[in-house]
PDB file of N, CA and C in Angstrom:
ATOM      1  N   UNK A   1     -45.899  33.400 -31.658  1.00  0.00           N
ATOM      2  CA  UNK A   1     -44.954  34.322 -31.094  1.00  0.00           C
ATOM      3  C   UNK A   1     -44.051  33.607 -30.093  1.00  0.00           C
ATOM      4  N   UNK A   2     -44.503  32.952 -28.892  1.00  0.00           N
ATOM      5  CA  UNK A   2     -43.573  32.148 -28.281  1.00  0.00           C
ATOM      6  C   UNK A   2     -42.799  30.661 -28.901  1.00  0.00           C
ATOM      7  N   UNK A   3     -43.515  30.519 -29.939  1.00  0.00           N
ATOM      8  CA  UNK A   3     -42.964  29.673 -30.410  1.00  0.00           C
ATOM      9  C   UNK A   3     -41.503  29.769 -31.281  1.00  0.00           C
ATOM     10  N   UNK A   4     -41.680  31.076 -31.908  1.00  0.00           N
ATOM     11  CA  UNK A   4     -40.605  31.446 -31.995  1.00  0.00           C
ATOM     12  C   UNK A   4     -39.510  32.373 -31.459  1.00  0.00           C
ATOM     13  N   UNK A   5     -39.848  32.639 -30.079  1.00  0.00           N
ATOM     14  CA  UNK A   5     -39.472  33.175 -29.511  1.00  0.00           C
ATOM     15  C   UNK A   5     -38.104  31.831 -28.396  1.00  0.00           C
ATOM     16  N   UNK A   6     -39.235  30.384 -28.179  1.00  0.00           N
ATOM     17  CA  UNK A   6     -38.643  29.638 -27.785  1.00  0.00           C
ATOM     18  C   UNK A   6     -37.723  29.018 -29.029  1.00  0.00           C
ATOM     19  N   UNK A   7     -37.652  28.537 -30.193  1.00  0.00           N
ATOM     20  CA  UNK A   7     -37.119  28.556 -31.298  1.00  0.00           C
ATOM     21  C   UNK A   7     -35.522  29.184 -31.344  1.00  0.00           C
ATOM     22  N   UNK A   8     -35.616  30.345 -31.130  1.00  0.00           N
ATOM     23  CA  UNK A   8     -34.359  31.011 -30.923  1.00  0.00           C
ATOM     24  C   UNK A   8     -33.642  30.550 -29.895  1.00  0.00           C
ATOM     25  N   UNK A   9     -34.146  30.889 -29.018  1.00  0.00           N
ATOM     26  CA  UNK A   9     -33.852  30.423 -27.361  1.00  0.00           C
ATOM     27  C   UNK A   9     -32.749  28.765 -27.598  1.00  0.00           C
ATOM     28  N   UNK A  10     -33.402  27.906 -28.555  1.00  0.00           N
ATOM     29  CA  UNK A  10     -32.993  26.447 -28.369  1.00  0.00           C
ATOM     30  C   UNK A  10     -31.676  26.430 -29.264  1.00  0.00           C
ATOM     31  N   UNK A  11     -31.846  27.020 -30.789  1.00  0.00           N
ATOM     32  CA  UNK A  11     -31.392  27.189 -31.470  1.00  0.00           C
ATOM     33  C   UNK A  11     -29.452  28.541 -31.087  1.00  0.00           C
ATOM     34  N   UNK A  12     -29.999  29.146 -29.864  1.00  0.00           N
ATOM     35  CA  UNK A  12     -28.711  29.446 -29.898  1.00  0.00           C
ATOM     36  C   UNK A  12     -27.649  28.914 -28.828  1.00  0.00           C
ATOM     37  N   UNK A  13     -28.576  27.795 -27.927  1.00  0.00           N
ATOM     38  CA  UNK A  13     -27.616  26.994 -26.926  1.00  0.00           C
ATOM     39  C   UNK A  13     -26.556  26.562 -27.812  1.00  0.00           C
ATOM     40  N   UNK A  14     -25.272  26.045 -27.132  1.00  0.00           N
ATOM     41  CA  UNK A  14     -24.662  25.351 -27.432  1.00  0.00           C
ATOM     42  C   UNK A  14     -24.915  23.979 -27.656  1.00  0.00           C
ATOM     43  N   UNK A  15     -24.065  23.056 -28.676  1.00  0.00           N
ATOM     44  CA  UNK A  15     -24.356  21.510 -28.322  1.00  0.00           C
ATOM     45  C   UNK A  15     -23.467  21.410 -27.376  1.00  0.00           C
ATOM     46  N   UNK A  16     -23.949  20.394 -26.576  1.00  0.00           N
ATOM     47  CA  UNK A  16     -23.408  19.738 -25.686  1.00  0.00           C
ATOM     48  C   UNK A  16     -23.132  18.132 -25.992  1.00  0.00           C
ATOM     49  N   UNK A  17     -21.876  17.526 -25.783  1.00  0.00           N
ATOM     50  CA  UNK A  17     -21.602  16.335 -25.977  1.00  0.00           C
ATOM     51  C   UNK A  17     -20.656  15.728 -25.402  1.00  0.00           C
ATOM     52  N   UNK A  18     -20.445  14.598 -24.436  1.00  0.00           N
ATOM     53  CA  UNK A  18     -19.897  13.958 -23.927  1.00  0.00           C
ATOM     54  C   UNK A  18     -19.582  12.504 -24.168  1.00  0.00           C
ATOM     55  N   UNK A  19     -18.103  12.319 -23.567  1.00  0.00           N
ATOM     56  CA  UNK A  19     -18.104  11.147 -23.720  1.00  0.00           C
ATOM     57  C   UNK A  19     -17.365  10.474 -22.825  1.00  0.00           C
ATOM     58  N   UNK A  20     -18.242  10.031 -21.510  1.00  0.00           N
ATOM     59  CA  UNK A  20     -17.475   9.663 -20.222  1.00  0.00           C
ATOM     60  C   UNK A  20     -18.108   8.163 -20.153  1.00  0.00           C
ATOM     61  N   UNK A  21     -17.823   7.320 -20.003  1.00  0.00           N
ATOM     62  CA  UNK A  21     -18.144   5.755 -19.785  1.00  0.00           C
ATOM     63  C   UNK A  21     -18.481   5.238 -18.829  1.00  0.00           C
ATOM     64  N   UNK A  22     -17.977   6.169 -17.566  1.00  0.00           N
ATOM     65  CA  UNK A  22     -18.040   6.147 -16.553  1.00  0.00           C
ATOM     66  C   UNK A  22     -19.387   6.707 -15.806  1.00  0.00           C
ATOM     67  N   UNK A  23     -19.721   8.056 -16.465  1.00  0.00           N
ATOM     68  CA  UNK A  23     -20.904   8.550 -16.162  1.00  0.00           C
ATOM     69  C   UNK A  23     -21.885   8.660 -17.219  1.00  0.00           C
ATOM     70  N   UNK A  24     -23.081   9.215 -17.098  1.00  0.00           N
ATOM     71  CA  UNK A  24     -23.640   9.882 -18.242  1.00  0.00           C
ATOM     72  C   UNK A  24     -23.955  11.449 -17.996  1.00  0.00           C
ATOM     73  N   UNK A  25     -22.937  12.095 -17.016  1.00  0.00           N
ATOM     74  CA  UNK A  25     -23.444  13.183 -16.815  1.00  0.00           C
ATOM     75  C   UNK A  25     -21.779  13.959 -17.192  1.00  0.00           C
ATOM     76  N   UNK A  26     -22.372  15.416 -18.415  1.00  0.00           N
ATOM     77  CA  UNK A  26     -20.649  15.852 -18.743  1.00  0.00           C
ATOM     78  C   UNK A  26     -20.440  17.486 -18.002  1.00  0.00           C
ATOM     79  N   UNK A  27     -19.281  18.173 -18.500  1.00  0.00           N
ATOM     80  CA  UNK A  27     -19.254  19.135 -18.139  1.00  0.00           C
ATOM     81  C   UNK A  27     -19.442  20.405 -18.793  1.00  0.00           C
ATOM     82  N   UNK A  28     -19.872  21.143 -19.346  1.00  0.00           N
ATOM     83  CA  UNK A  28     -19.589  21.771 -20.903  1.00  0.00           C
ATOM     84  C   UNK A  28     -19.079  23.337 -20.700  1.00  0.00           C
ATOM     85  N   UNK A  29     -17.908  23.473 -21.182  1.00  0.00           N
ATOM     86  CA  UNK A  29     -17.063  24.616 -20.966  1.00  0.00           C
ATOM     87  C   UNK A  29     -18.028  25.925 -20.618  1.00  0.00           C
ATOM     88  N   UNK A  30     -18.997  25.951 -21.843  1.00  0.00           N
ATOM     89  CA  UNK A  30     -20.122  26.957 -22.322  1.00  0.00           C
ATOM     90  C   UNK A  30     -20.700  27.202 -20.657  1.00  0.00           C
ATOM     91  N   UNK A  31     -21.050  26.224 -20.053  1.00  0.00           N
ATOM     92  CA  UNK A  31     -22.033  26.556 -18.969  1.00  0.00           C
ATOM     93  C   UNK A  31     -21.317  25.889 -17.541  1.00  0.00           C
ATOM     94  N   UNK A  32     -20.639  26.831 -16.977  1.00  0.00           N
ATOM     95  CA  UNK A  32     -19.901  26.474 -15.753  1.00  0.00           C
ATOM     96  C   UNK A  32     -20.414  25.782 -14.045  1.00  0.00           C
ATOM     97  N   UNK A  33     -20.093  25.162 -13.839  1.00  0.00           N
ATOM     98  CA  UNK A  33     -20.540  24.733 -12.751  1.00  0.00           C
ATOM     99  C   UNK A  33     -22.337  24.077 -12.197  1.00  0.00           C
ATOM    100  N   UNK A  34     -22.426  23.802 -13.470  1.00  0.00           N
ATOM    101  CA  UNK A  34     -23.937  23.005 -13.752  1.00  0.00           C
ATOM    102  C   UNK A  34     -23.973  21.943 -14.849  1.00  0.00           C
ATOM    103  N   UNK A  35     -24.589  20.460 -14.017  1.00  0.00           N
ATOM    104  CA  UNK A  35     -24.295  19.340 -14.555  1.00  0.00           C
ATOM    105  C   UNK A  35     -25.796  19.174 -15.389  1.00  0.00           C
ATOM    106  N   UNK A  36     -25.047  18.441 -16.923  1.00  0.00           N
ATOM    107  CA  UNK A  36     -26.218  18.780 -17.715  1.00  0.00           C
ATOM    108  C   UNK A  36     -26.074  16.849 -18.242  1.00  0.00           C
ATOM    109  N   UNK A  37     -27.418  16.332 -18.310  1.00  0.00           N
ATOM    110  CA  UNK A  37     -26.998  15.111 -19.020  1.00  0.00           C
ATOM    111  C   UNK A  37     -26.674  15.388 -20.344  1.00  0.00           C
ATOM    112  N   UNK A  38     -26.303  14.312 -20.607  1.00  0.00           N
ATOM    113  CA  UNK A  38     -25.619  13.929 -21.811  1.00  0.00           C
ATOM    114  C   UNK A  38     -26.678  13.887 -23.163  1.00  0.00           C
ATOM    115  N   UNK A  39     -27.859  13.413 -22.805  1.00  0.00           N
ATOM    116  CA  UNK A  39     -29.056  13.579 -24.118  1.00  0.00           C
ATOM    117  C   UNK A  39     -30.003  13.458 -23.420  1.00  0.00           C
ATOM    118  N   UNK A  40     -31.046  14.384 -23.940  1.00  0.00           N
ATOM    119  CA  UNK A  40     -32.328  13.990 -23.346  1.00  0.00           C
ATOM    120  C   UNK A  40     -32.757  13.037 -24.589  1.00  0.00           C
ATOM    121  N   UNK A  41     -33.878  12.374 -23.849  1.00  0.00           N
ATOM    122  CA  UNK A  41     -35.165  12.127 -24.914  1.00  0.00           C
ATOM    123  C   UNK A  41     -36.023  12.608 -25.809  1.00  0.00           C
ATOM    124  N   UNK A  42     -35.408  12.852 -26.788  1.00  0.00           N
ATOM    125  CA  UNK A  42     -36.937  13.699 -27.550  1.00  0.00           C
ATOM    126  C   UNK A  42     -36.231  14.747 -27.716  1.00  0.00           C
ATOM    127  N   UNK A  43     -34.846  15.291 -27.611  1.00  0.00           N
ATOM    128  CA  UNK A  43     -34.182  16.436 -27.653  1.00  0.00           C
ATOM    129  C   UNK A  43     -34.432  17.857 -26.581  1.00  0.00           C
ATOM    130  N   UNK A  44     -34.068  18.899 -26.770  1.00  0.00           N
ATOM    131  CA  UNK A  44     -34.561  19.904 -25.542  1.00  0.00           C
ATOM    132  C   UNK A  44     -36.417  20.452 -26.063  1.00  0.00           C
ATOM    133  N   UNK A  45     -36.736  19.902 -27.143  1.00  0.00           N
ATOM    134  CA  UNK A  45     -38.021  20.183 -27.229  1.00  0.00           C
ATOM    135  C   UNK A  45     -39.146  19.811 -26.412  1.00  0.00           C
ATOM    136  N   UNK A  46     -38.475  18.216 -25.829  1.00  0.00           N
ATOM    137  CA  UNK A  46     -39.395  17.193 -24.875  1.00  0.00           C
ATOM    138  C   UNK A  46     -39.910  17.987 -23.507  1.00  0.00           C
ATOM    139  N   UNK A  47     -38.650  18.808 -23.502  1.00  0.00           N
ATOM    140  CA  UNK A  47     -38.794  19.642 -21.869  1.00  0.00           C
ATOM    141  C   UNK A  47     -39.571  20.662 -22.353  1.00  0.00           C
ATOM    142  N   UNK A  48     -40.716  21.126 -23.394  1.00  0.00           N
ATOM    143  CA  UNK A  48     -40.953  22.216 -23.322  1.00  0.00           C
ATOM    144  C   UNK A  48     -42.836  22.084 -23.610  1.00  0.00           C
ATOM    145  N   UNK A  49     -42.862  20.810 -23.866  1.00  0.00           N
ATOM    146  CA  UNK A  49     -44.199  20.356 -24.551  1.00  0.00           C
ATOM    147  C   UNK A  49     -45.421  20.773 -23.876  1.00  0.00           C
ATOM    148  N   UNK A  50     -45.241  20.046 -22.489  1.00  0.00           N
ATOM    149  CA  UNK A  50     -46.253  20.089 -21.441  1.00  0.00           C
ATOM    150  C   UNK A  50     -46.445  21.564 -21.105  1.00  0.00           C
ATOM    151  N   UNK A  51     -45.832  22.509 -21.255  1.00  0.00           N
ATOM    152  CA  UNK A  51     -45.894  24.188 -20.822  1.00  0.00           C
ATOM    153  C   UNK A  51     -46.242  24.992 -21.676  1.00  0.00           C
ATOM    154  N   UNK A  52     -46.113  24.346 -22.721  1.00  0.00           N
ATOM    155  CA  UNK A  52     -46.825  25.609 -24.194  1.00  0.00           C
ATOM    156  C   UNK A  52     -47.780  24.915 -24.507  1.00  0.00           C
ATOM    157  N   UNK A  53     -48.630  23.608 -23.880  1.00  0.00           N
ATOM    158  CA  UNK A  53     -50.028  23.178 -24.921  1.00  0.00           C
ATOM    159  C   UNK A  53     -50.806  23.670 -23.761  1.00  0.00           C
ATOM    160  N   UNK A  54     -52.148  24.161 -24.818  1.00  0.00           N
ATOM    161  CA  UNK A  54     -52.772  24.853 -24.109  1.00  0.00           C
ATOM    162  C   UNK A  54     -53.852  23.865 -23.901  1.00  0.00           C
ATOM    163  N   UNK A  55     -54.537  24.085 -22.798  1.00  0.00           N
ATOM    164  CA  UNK A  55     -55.595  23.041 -21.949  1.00  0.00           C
ATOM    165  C   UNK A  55     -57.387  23.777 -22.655  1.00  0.00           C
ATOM    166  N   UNK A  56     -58.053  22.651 -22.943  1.00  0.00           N
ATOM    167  CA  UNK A  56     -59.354  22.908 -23.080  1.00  0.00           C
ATOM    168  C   UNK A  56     -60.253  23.289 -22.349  1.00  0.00           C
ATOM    169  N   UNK A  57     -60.668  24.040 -22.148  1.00  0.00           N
ATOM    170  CA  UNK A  57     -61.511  24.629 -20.832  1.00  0.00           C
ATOM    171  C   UNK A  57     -63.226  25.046 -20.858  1.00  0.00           C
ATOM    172  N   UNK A  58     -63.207  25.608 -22.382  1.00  0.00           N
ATOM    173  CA  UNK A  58     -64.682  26.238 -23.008  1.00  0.00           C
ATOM    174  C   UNK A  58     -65.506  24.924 -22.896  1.00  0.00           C
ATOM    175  N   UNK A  59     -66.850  25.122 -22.469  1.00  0.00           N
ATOM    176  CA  UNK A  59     -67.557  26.283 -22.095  1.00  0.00           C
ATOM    177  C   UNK A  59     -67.133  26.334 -20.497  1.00  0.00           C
ATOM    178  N   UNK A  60     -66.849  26.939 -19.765  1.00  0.00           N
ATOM    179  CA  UNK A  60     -67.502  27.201 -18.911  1.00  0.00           C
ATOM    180  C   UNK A  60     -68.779  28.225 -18.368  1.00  0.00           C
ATOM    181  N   UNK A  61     -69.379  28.097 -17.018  1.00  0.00           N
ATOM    182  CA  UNK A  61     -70.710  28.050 -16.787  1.00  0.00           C
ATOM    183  C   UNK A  61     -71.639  29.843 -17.249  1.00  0.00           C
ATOM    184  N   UNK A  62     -70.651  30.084 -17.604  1.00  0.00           N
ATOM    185  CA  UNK A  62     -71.083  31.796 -17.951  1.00  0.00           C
ATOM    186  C   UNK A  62     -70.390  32.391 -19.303  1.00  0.00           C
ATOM    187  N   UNK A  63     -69.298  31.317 -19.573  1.00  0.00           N
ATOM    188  CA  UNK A  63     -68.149  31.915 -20.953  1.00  0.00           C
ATOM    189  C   UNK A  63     -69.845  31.807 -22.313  1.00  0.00           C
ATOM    190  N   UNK A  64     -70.808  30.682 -22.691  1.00  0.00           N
ATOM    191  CA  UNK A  64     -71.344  31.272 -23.479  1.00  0.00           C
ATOM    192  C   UNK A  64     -72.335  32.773 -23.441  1.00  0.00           C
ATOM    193  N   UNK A  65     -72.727  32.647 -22.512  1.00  0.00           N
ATOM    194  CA  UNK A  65     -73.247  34.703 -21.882  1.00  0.00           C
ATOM    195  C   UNK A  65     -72.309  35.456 -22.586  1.00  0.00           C
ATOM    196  N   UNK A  66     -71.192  35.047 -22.114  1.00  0.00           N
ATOM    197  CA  UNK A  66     -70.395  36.257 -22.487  1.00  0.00           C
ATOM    198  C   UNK A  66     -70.431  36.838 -23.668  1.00  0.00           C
ATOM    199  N   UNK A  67     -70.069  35.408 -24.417  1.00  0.00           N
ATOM    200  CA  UNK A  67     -69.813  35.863 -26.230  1.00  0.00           C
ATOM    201  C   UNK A  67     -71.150  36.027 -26.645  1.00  0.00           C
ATOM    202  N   UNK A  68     -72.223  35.349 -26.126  1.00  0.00           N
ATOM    203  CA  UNK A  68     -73.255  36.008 -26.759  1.00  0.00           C
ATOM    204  C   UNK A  68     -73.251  37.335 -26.690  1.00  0.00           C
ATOM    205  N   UNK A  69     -73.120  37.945 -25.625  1.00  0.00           N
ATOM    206  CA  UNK A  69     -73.209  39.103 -25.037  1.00  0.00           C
ATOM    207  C   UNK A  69     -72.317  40.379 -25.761  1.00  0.00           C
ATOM    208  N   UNK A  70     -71.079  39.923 -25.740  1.00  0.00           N
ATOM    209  CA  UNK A  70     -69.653  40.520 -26.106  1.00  0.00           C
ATOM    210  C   UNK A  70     -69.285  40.167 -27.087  1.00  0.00           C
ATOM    211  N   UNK A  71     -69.214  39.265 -27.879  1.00  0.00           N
ATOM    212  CA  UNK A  71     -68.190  38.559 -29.179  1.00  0.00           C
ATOM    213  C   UNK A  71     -68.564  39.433 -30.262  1.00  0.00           C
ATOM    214  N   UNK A  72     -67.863  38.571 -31.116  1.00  0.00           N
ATOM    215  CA  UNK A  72     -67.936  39.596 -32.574  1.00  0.00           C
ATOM    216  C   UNK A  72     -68.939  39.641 -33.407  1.00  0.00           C
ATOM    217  N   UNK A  73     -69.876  38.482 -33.295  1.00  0.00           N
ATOM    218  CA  UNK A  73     -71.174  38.661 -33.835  1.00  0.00           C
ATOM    219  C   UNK A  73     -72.222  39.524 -33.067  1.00  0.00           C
ATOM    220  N   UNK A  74     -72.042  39.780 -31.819  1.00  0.00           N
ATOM    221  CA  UNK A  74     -72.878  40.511 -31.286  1.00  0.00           C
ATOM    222  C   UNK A  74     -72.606  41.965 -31.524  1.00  0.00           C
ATOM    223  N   UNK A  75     -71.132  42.498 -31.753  1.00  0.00           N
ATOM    224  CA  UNK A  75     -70.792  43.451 -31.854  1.00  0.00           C
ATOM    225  C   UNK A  75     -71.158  44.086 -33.146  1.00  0.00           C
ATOM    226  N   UNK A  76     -70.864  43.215 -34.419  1.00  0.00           N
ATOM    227  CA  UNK A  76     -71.302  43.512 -35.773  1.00  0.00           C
ATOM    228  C   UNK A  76     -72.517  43.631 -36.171  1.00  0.00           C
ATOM    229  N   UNK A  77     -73.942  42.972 -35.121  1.00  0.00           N
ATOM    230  CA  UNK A  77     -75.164  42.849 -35.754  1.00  0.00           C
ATOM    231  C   UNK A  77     -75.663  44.138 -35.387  1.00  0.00           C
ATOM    232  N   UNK A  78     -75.179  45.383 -34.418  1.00  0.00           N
ATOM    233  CA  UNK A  78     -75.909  46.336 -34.064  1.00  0.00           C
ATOM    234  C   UNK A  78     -74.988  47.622 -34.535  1.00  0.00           C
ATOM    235  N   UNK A  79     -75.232  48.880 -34.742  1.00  0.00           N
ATOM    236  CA  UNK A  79     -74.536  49.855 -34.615  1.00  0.00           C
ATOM    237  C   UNK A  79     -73.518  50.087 -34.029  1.00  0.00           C
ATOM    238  N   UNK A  80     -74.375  50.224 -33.113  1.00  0.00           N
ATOM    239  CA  UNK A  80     -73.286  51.045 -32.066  1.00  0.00           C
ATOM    240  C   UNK A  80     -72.509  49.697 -31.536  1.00  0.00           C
ATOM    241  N   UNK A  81     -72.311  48.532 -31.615  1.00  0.00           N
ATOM    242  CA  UNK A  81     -71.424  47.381 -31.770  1.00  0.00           C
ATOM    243  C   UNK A  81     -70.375  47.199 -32.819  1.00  0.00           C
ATOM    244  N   UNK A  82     -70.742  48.271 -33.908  1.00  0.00           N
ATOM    245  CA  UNK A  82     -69.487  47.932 -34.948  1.00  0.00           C
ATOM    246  C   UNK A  82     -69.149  49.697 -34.624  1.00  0.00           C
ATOM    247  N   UNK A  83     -69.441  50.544 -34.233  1.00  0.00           N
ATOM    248  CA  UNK A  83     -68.445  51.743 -33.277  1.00  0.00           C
ATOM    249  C   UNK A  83     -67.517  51.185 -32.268  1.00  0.00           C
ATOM    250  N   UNK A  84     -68.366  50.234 -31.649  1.00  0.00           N
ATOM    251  CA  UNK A  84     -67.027  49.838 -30.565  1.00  0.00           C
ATOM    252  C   UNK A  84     -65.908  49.057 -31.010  1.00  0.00           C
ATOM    253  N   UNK A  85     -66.115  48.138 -32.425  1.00  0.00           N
ATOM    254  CA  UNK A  85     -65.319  47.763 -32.719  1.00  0.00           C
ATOM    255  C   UNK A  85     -63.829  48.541 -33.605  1.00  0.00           C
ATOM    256  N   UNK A  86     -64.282  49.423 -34.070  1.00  0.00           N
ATOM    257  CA  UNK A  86     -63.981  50.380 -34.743  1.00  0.00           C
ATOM    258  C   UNK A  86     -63.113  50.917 -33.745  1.00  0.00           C
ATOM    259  N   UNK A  87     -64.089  51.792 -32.629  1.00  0.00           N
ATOM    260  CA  UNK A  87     -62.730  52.203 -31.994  1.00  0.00           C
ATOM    261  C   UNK A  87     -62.090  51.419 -31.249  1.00  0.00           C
ATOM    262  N   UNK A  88     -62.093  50.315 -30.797  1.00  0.00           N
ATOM    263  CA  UNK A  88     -60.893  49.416 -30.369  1.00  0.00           C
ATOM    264  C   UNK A  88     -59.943  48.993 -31.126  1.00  0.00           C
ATOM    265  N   UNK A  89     -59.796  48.719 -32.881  1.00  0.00           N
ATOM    266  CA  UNK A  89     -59.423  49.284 -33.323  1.00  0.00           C
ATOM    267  C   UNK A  89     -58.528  50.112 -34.027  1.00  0.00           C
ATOM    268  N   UNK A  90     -58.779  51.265 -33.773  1.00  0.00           N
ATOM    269  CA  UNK A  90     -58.373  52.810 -33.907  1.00  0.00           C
ATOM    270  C   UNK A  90     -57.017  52.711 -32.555  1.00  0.00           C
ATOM    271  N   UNK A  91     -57.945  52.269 -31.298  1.00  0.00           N
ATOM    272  CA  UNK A  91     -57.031  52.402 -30.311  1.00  0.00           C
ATOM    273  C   UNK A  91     -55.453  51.500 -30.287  1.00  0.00           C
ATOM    274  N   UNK A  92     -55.727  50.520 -31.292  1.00  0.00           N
ATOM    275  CA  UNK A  92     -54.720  49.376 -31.427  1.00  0.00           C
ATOM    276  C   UNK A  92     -54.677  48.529 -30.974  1.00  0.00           C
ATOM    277  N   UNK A  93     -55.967  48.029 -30.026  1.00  0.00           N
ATOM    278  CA  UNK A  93     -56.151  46.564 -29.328  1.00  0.00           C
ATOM    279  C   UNK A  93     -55.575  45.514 -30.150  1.00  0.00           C
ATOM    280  N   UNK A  94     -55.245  44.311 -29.324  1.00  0.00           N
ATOM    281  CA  UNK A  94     -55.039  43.375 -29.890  1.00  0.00           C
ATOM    282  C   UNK A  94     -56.292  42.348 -30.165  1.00  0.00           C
ATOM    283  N   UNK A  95     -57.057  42.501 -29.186  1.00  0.00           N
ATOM    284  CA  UNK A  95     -58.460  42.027 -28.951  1.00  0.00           C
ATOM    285  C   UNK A  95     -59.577  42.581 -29.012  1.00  0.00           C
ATOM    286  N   UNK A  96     -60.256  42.392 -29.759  1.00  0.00           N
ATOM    287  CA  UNK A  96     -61.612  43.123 -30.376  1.00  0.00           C
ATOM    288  C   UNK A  96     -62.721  42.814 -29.641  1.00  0.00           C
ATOM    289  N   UNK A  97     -62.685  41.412 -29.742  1.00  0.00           N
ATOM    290  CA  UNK A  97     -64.287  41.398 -28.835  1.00  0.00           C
ATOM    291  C   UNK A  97     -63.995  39.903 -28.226  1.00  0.00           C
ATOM    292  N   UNK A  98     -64.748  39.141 -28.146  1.00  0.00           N
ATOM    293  CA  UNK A  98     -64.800  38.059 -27.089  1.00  0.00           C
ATOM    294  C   UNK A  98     -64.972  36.833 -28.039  1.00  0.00           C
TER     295      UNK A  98
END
């Protein structure tokens, strides 16, 4: 979803392109009074890498409790665990169990 959400976002900037000898920094009609270089590295994707990868974190010191506790196998092996799933659901969660 953010991926294509950022996708659009990149896709409807303008290009920007300069050609000053003097500097490497241009002006671009599109975006007034803010100095933009001339190319990044790696294109405008480079600036976006480090903020959308997501960091490894599991287990921490109570996250396996939990899913034992909560997740979807715990929910499915009992009754009244596949009611709750059911109505979450019904309700339109996006998230079912753990």
């Amino acid at each position: 979803m953010f991926g294509k959400l950022a996708l659009n976002i990149f896709q409807a900037l303008p290009k920007i392109t300069c050609n000053l000898p003097a500097r490497n920094l241009c002006m671009s009609s599109n975006t007034p009074n803010a100095l933009l270089p001339a190319q990044t590295p790696g294109g405008l994707w480079s600036l976006t890498f480090f903020r959308t990868r997501m960091r490894y974190h599991f287990p921490r010191p109570n996250e396996v409790r939990r899913i034992k506790r909560h997740g979807w196998q715990a929910r499915m092996s009992t009754p009244s665990g596949r009611k709750i799933l059911m109505r979450r659901i019904l309700k339109g969660k996006f998230v079912l169990s753990h």
